[in-house]
N, C-alpha and C. Protein backbone atom coordinates (compact mmCIF):
# COMPACT_ATOMS: atom_id res chain seq x y z
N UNK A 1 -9.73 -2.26 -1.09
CA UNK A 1 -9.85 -1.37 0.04
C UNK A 1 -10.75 -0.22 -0.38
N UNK A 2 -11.55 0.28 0.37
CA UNK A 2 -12.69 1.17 0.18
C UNK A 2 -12.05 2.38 0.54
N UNK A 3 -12.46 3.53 0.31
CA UNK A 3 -12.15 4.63 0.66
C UNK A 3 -12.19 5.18 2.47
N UNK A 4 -13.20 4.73 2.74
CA UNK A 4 -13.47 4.38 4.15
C UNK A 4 -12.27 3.58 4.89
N UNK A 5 -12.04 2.28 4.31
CA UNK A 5 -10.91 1.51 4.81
C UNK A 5 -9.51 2.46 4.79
N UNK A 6 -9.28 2.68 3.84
CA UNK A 6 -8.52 3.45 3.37
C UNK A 6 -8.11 4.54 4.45
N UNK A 7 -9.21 5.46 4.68
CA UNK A 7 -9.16 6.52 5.36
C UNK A 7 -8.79 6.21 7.06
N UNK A 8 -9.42 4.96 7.78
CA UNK A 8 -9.09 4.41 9.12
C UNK A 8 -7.56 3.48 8.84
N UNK A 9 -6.91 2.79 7.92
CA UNK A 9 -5.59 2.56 7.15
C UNK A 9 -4.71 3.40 7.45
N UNK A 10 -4.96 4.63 7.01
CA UNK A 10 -3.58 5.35 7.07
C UNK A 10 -4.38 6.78 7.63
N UNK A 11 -4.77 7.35 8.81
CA UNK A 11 -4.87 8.27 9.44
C UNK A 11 -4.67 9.30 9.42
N UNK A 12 -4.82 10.87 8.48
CA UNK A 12 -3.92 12.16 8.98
C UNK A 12 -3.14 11.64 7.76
N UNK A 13 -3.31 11.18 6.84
CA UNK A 13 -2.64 11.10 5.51
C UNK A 13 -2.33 11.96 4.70
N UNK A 14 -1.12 12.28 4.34
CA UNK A 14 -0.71 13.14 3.54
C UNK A 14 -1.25 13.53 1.84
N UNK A 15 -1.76 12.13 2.03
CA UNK A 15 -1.93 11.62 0.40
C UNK A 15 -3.87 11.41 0.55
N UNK A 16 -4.02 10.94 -1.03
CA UNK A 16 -5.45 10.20 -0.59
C UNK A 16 -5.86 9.28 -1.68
N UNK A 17 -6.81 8.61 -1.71
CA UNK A 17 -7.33 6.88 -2.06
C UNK A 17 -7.04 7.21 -3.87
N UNK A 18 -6.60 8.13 -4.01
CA UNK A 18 -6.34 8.39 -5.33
C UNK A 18 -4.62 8.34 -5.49
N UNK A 19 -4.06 8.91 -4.83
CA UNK A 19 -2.39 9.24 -4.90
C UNK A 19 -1.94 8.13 -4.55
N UNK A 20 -0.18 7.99 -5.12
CA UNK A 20 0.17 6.87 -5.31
C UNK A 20 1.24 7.38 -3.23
N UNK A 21 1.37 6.20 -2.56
CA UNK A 21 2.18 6.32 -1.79
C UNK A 21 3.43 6.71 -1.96
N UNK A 22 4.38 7.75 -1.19
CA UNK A 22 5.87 7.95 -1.64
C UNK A 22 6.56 7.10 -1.20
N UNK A 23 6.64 6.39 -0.55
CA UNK A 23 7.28 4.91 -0.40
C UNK A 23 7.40 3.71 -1.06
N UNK A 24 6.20 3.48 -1.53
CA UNK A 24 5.22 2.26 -2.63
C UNK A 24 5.15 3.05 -3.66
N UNK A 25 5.64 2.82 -4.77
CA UNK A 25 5.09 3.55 -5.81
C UNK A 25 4.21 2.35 -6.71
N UNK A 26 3.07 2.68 -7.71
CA UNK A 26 1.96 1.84 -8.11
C UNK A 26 3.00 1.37 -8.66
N UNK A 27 3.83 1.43 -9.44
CA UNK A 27 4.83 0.85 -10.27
C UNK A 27 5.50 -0.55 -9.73
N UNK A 28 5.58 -0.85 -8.40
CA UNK A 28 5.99 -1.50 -7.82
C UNK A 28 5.05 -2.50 -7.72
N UNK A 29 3.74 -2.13 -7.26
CA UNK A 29 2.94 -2.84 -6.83
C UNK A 29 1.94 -3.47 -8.50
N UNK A 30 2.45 -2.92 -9.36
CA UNK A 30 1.92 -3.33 -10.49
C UNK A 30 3.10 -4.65 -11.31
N UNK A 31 4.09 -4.42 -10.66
CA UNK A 31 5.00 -5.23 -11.08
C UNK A 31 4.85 -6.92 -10.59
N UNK A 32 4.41 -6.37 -9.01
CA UNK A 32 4.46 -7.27 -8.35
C UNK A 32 2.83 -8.44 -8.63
N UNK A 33 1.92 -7.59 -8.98
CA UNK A 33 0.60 -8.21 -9.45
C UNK A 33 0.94 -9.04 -11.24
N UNK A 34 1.42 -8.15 -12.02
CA UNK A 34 2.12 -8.78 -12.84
C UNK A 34 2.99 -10.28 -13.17
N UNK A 35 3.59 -10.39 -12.22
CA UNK A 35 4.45 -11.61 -11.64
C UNK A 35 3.51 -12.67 -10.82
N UNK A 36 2.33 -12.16 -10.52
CA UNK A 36 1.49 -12.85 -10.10
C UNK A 36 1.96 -13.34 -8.23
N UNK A 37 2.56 -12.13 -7.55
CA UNK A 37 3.05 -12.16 -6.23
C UNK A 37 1.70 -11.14 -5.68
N UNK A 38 1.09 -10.67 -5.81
CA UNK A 38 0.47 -10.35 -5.18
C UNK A 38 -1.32 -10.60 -5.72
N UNK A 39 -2.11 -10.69 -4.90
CA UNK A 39 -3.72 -10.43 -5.81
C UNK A 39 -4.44 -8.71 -4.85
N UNK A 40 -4.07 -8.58 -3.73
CA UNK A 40 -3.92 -7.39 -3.20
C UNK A 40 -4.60 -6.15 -4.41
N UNK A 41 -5.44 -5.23 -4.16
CA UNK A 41 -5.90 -3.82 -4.60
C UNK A 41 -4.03 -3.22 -3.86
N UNK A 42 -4.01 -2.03 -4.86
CA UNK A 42 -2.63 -1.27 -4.24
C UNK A 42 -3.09 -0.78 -2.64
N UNK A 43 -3.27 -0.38 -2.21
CA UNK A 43 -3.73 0.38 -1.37
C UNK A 43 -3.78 -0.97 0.30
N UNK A 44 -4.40 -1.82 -0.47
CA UNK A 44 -4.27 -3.35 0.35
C UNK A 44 -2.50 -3.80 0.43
N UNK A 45 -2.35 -3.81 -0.47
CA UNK A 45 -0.50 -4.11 -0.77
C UNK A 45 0.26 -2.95 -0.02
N UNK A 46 0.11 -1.73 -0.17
CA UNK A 46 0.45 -0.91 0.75
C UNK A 46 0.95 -0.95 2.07
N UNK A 47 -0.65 -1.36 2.82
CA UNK A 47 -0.90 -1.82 4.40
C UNK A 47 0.36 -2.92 4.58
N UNK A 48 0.22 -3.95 3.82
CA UNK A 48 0.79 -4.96 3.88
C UNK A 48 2.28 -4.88 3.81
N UNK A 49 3.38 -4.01 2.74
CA UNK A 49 3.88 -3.89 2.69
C UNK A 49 4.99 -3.14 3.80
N UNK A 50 3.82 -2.08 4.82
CA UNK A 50 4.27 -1.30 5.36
C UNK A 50 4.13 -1.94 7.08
N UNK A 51 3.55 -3.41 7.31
CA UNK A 51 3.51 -4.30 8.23
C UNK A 51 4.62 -4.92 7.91
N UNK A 52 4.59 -4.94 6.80
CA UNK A 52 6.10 -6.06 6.87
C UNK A 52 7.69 -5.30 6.55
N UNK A 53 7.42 -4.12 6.60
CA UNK A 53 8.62 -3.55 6.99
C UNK A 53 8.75 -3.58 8.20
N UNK A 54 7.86 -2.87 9.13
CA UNK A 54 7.59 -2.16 10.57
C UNK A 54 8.09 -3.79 11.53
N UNK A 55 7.66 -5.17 10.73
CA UNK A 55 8.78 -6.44 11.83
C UNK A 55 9.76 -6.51 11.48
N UNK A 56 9.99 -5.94 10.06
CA UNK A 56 11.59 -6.20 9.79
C UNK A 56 12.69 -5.30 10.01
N UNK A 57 11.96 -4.01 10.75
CA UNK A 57 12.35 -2.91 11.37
C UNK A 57 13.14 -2.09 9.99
N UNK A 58 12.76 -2.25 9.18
CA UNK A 58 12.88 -1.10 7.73
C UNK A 58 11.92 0.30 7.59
N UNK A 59 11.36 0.23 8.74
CA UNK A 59 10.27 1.56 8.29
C UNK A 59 11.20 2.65 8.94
């Protein structure tokens, strides 16, 4: 995800293409690339993560 992507991604962001999300922490998402569950950039895993809360109604 580009900084650009990034920036139309998450809107009025608290954070930026550098900071880790307070929800997602890189730790998570490094675990999960580790295990070989994700190939996702963090920031891509993020989006993703935060779609698949929002159907599972966890957000």
């Amino acid at each position: 995800m580009t900084a650009t992507e990034f920036d139309e991604a998450f809107p009025g962001a608290e954070f930026d293409f550098w900071d880790s999300h307070p929800d997602y922490p890189v730790e998570d998402w490094q675990w999960e690339v580790s295990n070989d569950d994700t190939r996702l950039g963090y920031w891509g895993w993020v989006k993703s993560q935060m779609d698949a809360d929002a159907e599972s109604g966890n957000d």
